[in-house]
Structures are given as structure tokens and as C-alpha cells.
C-alpha atoms as a PDB file:
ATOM      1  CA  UNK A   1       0.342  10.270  28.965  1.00  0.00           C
ATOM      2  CA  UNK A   2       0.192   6.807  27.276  1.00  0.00           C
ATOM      3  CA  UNK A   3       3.416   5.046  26.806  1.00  0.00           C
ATOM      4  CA  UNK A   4       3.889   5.816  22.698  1.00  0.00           C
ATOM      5  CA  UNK A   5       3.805   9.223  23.742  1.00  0.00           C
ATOM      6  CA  UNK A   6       5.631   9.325  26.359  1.00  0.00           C
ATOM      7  CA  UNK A   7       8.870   7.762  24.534  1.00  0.00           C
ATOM      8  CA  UNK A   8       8.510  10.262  21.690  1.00  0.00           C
ATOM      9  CA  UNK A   9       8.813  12.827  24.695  1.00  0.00           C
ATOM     10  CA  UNK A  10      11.844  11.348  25.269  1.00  0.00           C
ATOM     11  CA  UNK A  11      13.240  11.036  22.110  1.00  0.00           C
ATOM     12  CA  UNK A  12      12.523  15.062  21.741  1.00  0.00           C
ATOM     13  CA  UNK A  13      14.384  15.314  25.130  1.00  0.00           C
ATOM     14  CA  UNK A  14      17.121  13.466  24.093  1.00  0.00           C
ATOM     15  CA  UNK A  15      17.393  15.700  20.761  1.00  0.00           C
ATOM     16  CA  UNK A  16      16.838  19.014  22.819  1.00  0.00           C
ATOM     17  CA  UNK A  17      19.800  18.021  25.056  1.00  0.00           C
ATOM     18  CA  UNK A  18      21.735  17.826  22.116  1.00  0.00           C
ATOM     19  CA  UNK A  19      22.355  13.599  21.878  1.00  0.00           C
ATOM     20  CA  UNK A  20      22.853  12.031  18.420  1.00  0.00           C
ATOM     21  CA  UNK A  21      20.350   9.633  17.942  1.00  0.00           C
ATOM     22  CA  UNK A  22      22.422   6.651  18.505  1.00  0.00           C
ATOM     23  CA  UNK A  23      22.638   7.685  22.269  1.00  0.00           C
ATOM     24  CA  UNK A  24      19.231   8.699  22.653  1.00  0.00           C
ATOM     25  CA  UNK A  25      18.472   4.924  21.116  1.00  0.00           C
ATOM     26  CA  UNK A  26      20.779   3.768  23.721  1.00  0.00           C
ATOM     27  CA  UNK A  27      19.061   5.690  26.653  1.00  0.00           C
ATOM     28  CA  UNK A  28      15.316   4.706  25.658  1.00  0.00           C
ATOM     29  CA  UNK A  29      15.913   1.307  25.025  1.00  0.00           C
ATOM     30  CA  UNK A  30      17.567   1.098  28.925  1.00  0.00           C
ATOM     31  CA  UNK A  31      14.412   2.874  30.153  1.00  0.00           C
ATOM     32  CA  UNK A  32      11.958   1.082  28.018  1.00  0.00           C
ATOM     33  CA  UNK A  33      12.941  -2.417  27.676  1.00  0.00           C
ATOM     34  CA  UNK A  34      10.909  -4.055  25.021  1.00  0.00           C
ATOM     35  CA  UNK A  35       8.581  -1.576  24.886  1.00  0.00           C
ATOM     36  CA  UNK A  36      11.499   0.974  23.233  1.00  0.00           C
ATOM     37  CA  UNK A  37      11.393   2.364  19.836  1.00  0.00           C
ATOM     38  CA  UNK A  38      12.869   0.421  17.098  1.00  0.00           C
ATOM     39  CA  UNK A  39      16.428   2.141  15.775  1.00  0.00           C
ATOM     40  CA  UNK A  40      14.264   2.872  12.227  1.00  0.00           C
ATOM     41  CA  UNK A  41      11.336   4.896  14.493  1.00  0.00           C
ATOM     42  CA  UNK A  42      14.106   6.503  16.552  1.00  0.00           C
ATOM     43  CA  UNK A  43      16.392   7.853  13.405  1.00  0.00           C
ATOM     44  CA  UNK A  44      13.101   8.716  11.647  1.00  0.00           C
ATOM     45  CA  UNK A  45      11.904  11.309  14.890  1.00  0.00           C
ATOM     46  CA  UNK A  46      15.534  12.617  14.688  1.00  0.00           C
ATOM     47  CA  UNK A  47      15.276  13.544  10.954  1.00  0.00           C
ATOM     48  CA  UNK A  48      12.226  15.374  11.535  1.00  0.00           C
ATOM     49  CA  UNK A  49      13.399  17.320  14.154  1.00  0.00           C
ATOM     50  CA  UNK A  50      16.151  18.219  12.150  1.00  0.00           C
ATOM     51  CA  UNK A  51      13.746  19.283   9.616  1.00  0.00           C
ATOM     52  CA  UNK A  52      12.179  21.546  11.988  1.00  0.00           C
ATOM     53  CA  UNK A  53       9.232  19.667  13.527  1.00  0.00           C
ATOM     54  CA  UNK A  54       8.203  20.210  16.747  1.00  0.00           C
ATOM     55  CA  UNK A  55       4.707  18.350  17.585  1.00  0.00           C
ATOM     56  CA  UNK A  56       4.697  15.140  18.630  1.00  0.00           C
ATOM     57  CA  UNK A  57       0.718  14.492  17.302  1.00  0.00           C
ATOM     58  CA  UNK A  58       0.756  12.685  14.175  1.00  0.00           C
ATOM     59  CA  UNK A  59       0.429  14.130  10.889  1.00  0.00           C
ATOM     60  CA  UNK A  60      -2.982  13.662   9.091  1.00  0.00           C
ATOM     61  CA  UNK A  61      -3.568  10.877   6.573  1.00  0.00           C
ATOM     62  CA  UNK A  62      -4.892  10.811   3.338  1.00  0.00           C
ATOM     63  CA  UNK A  63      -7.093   8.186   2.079  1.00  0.00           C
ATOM     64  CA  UNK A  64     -10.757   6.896   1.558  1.00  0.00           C
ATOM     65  CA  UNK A  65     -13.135   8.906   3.948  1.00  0.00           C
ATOM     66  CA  UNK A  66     -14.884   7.207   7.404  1.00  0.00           C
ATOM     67  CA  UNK A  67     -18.030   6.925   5.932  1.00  0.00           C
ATOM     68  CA  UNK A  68     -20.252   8.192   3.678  1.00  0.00           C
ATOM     69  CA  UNK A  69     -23.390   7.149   5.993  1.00  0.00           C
ATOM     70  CA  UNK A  70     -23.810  10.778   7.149  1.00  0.00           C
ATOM     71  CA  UNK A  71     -26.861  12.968   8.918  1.00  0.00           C
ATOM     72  CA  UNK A  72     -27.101  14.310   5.175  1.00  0.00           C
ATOM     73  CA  UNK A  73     -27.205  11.382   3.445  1.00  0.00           C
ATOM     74  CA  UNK A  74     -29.820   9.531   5.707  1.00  0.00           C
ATOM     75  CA  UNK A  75     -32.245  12.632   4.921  1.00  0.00           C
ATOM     76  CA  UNK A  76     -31.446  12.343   1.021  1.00  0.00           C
ATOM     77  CA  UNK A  77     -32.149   8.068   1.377  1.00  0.00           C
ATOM     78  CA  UNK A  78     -35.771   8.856   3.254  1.00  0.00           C
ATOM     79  CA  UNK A  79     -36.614  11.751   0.824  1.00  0.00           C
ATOM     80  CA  UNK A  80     -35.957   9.683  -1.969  1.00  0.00           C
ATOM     81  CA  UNK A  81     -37.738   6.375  -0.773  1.00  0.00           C
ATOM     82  CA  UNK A  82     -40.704   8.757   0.429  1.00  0.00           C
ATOM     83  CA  UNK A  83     -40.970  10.048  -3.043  1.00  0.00           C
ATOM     84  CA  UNK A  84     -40.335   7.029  -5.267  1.00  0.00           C
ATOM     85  CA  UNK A  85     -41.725   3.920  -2.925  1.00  0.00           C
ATOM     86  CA  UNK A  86     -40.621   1.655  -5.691  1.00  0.00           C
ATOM     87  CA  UNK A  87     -37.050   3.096  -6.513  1.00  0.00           C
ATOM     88  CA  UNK A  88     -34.127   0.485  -6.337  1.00  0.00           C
ATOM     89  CA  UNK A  89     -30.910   0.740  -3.950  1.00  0.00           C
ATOM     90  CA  UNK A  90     -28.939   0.736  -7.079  1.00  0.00           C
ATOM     91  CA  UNK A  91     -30.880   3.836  -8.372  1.00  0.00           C
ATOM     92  CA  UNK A  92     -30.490   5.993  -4.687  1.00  0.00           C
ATOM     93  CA  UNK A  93     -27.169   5.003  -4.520  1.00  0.00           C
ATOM     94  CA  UNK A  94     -26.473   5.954  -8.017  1.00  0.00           C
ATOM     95  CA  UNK A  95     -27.914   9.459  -7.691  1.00  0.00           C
ATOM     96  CA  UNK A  96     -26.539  10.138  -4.280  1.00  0.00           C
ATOM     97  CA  UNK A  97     -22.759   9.044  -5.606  1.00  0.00           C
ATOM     98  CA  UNK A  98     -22.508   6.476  -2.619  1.00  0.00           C
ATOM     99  CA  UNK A  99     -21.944   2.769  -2.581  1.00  0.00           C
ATOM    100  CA  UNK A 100     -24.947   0.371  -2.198  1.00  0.00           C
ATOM    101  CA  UNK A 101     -24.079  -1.049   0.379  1.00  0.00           C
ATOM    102  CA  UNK A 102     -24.038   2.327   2.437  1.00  0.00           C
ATOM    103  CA  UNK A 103     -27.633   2.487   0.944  1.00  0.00           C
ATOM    104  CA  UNK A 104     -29.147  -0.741   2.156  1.00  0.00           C
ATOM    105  CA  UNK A 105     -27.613  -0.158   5.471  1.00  0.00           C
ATOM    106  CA  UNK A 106     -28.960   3.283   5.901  1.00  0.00           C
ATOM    107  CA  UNK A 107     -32.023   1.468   4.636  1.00  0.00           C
ATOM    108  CA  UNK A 108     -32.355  -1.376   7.336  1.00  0.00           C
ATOM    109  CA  UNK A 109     -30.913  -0.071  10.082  1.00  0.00           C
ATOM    110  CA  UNK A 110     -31.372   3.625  10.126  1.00  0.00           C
ATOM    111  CA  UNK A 111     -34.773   3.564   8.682  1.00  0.00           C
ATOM    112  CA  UNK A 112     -35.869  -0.056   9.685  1.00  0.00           C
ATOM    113  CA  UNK A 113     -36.704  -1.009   6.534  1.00  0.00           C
ATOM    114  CA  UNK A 114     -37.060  -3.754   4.199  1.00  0.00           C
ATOM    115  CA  UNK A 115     -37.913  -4.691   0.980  1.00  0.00           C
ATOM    116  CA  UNK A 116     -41.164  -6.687  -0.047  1.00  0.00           C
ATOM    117  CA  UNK A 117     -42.789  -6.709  -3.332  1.00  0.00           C
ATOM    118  CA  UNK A 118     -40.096  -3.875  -5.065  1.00  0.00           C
ATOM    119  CA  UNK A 119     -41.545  -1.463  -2.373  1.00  0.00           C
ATOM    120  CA  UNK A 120     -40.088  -0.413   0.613  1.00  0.00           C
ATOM    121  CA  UNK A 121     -41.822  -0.968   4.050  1.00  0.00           C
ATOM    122  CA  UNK A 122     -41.452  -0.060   7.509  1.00  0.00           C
ATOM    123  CA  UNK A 123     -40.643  -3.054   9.691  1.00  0.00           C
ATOM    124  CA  UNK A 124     -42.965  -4.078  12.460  1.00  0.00           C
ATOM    125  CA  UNK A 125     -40.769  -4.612  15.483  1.00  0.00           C
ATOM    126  CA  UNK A 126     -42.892  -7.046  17.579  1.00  0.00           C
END
């Protein structure tokens, strides 16, 4: 158990046992030193558990997505560059909906390619 989760553990002890949070603050900080919860991270655990959480993992986050250099776009990049030698990075990443620079990646490193003469070639590795 790594030592984040292992104070959360704690805290849900301390909750469980029926402490308020100011004494479970108390208690972790003697066990944990520096390494304890702030008082904000401690009273924030203690309103959730109030609110009837009970998992410890954390909750998933919204936002942009890893990456769009997936399995299924790397087969969309070579079946568009095999059928259209001269088509521009701006143009694949335009009709696939991802950024360029995902494109020209995918490109050179996935595909070991490169551009010469507004044509793309495989690169010789020598």
C-alpha cells in the first residue's frame, strides 16, 4: 500500500471509529509527520464520507483525451497516404478530425516517413 493510500485508510478509520475530523487530523499528523494530510484534504475526506462515499480510489476526471494517436487512426493515416501519395498533413488531419501534429508524428515515427518533393517516402534506415 503506498503511503497516500495508506493515510486515507486512516482517515476512513478514524471516521469509522466515530472521531470528528479535528481528532483524526490530530492522530495522522502524530503518525505521519510531514508526510500527513493537510487540515483542507482531511475535512474534505470527512465530508465525503458523510455524503456516503466509501472508496478510497479516486473519482474519474474529465478533460481532453490521452491521445488521439490510436491503432485506428495509424490504419486511417497509411490508407490515406497509400491512396493519395501527394496528400498534405493538413488535408489527413483535416479529414480524420485530429491535430497535425498527431499526423506528422504518426507519419515519422509510426510509419518512418518523410516528406520529399510533396510525396511521401519510406525512410531508408542505414
Amino acid at each position: 500500500m503506498d503511503g497516500g493510500n495508506e493515510r486515507c485508510v486512516a482517515i476512513t478509520f478514524c471516521f469509522k471509529a466515530g472521531l470528528s475530523a479535528t481528532e483524526a487530523l490530530v492522530l495522522v499528523q502524530k503518525a505521519y509527520g510531514n508526510e500527513a494530510l493537510n487540515r483542507l484534504n482531511v475535512f474534505r475526506w470527512y465530508s465525503q464520507f458523510r455524503d456516503g462515499r466509501e472508496l478510497l480510489e479516486n473519482d474519474e476526471r474529465c478533460g481532453r483525451p490521452e491521445s488521439t494517436r490510436s491503432e485506428v487512426n495509424i490504419a486511417a493515416v497509411v490508407d490515406l497516404v497509400k491512396n493519395y501519395r501527394q496528400i498534405a498533413s493538413r488535408m489527413i488531419a483535416e479529414s480524420l478530425n485530429i491535430p497535425k501534429t498527431v499526423v506528422l508524428r504518426i507519419l515519422k515515427e509510426d510509419l518512418g516517413k518523410r516528406k520529399l518533393c510533396a510525396r511521401w517516402f519510406h525512410t531508408l534506415n542505414t
